[in-house]
Protein backbone atom coordinates (compact mmCIF):
# COMPACT_ATOMS: atom_id res chain seq x y z
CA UNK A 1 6.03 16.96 -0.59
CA UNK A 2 4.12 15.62 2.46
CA UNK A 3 3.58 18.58 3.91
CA UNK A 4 1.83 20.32 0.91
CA UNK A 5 -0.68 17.48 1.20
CA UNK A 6 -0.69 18.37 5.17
CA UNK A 7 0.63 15.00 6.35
CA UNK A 8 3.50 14.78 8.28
CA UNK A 9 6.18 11.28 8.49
CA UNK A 10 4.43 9.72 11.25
CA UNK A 11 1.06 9.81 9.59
CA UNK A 12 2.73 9.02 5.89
CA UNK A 13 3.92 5.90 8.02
CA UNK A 14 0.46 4.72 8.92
CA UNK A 15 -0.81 5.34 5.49
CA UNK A 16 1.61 2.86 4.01
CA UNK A 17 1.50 0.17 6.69
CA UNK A 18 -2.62 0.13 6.20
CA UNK A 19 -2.54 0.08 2.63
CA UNK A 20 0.03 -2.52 2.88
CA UNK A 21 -2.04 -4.76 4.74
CA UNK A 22 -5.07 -4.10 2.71
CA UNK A 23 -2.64 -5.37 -0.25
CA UNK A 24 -2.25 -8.59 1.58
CA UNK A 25 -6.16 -8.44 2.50
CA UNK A 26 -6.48 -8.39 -1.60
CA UNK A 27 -3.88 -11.26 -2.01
CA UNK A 28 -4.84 -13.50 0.59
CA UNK A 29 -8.68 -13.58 -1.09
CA UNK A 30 -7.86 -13.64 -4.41
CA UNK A 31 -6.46 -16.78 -3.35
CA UNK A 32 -8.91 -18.20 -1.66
CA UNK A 33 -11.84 -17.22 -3.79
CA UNK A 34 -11.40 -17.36 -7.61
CA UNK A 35 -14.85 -16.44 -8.33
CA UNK A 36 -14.14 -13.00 -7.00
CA UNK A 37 -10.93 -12.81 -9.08
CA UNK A 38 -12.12 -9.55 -11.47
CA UNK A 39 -13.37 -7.38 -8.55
CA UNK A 40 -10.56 -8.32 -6.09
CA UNK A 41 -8.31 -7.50 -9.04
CA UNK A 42 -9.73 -4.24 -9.45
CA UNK A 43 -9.35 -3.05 -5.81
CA UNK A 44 -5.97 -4.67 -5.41
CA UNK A 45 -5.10 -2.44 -8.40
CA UNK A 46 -6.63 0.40 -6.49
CA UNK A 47 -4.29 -0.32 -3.56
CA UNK A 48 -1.29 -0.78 -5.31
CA UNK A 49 -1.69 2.63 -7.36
CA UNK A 50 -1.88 4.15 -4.17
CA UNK A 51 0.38 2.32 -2.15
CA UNK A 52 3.51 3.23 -4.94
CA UNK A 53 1.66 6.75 -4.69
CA UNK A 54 2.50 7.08 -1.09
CA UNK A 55 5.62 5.78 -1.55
CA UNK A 56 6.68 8.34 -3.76
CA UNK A 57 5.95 11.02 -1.43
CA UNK A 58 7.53 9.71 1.59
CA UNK A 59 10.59 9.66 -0.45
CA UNK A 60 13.55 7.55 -0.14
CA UNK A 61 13.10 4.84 2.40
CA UNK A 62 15.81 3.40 4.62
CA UNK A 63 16.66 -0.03 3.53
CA UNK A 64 15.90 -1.43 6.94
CA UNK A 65 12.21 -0.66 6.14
CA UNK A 66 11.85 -1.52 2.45
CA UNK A 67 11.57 -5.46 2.95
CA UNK A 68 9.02 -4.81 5.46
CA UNK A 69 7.32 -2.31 3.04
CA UNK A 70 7.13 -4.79 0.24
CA UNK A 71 5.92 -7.81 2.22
């Protein structure tokens, strides 16, 4: 399915590892600032509707990488 996008493993790889860290981005300031709760919610919606996007079309994942992944 990656390659009908044009993407190949390495750079389906990189996708996921920067949307996971913008994930923690969201987390770690939704925490720290409650007064921009709604519009860090939105965008950490945003990233995690893509992120479970991604994963879906990288397939399955070894298990080595999924706690990594989900972090």
């Amino acid at each position: 399915m990656a390659k009908t996008f044009g993407f190949n493993d390495d750079e389906l790889k990189l996708l996921l590892v920067s949307v996971r860290h913008m994930r923690r981005t969201f987390a770690a300031a939704r925490a720290s600032a409650p007064e921009a709760q709604p519009a860090a919610d939105a965008y950490a919606k945003l990233y995690d509707d893509l992120f479970e996007k991604l994963l879906d079309m990288v397939g399955p994942v070894p298990e080595h990488l999924e706690g990594p992944l989900s972090e």
